[in-house]
Each structure stands twice: as structure tokens, then as C-alpha cells.
Protein backbone atom coordinates (compact mmCIF):
# COMPACT_ATOMS: atom_id res chain seq x y z
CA UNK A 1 36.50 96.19 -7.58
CA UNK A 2 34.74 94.53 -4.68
CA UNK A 3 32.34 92.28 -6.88
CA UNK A 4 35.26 91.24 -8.82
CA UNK A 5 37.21 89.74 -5.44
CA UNK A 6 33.68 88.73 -3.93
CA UNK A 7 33.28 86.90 -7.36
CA UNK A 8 36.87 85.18 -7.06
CA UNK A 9 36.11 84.21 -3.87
CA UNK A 10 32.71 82.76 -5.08
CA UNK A 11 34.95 80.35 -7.48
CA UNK A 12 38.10 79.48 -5.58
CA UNK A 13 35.69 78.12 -2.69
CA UNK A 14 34.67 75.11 -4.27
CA UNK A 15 38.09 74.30 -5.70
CA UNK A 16 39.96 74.50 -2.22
CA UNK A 17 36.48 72.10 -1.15
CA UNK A 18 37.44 69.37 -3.59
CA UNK A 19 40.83 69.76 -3.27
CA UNK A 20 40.69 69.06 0.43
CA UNK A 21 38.22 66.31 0.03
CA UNK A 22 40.81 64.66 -2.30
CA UNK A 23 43.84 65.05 -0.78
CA UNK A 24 42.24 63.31 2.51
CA UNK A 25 40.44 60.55 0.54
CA UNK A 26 43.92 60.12 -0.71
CA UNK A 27 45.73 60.11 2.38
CA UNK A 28 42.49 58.11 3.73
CA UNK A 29 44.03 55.05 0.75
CA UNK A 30 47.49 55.19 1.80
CA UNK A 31 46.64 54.67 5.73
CA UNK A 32 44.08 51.46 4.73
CA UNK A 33 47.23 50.28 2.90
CA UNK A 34 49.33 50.43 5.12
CA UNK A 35 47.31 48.45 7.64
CA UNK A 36 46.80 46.00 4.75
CA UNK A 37 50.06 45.07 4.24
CA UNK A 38 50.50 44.99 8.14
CA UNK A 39 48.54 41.71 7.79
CA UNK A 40 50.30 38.57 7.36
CA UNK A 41 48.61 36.62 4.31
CA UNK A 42 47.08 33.47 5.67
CA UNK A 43 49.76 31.01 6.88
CA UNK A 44 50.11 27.85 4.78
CA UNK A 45 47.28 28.21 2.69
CA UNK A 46 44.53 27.69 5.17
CA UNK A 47 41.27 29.51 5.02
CA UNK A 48 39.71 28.57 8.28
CA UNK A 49 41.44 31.50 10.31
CA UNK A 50 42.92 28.81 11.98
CA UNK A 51 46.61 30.21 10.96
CA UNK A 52 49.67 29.53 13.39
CA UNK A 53 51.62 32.22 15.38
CA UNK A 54 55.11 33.24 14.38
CA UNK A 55 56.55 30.80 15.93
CA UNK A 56 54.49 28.03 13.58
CA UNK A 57 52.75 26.28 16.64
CA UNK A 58 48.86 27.12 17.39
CA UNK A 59 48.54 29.53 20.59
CA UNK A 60 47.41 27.98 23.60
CA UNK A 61 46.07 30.72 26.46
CA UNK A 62 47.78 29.40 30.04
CA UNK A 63 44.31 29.36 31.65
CA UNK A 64 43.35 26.53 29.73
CA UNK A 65 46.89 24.49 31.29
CA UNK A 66 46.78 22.25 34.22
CA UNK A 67 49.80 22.14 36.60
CA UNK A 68 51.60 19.34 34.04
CA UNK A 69 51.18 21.76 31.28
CA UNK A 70 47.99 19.34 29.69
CA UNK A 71 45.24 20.88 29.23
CA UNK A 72 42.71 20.90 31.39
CA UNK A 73 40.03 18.26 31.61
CA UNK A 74 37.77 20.73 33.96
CA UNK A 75 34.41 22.09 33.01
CA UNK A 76 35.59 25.11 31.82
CA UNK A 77 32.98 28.51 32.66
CA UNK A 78 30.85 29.54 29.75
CA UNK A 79 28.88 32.43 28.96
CA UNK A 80 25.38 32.72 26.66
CA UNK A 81 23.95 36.22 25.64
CA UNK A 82 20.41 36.07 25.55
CA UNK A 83 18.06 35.36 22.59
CA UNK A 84 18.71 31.96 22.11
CA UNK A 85 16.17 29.46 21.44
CA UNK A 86 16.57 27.21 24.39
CA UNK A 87 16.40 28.13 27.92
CA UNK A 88 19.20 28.73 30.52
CA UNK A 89 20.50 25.28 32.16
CA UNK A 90 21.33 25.36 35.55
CA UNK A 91 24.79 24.19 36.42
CA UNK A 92 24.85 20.35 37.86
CA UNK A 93 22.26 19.72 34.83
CA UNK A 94 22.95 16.63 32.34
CA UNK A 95 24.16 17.21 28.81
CA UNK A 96 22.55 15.76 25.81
């Protein structure tokens, strides 16, 4: 009686182990989906990813404003992670 259980047990293990594995893969599809179609396709047909807002106009940050609303002629503050092929500038140093 016990090596006939023991023996059930040995069969129904792997079953429950691919049934689990597919019912998550499955619910693992449905979640990507959803996120897919949370994605607006690309507005008017452009493929640059430069696509308006809702409201159709290109998104301007407010830092990059002047008090008139223009945008700002300023130097504006960069930043260069290393491994590039030319050295650092120091600021005050001509442009090319």
C-alpha cells in the first residue's frame, strides 16, 4: 500500500511542476500585454521617438524657460561619464 501512494506521488510531482510553470508563463503573457497596449502607438507616424504629448505640442521642461517664457539662451550645465576619447574641458574654454 505504501509503494503504491509513494509511487503516485512520484508521478503527480512533475505534473503539478509543469502545471505551475504554465499557468505563470501564462499569466507572465497577459501582464506583458497589458503593459503593451498601455503604450500609445507612435503619434503621427513618426519613428524618431520624437512623438508629442497628449495635448499634441512637444514638452518643454520649465528649467529650460527664461522669465518671458523663451527659452533660455544660457550655457546650460552638462555632464560627461568617463571613457570618452577626448579629455575633460575646463569651463571658460573655447568651443570648436
Amino acid at each position: 500500500m505504501m509503494e503504491r501512494s509513494a509511487e503516485w506521488i512520484r508521478l503527480m510531482v512533475p505534473l503539478l511542476y509543469g502545471a505551475c510553470f504554465v499557468l505563470l508563463l501564462w499569466q507572465a503573457f497577459r501582464v506583458m500585454a497589458q503593459g503593451f497596449r498601455a503604450v500609445p502607438p507612435m503619434a503621427n507616424g513618426r519613428t524618431d521617438g520624437t512623438s508629442p504629448d497628449r495635448t499634441g505640442r512637444v514638452t518643454i521642461h520649465p528649467e529650460l524657460l527664461d522669465a518671458n517664457g523663451q527659452l533660455t539662451q544660457e550655457d546650460l550645465l552638462t555632464v560627461r561619464f568617463g571613457g570618452e576619447a577626448e579629455p575633460p574641458r575646463v569651463s571658460g574654454e573655447p568651443t570648436e
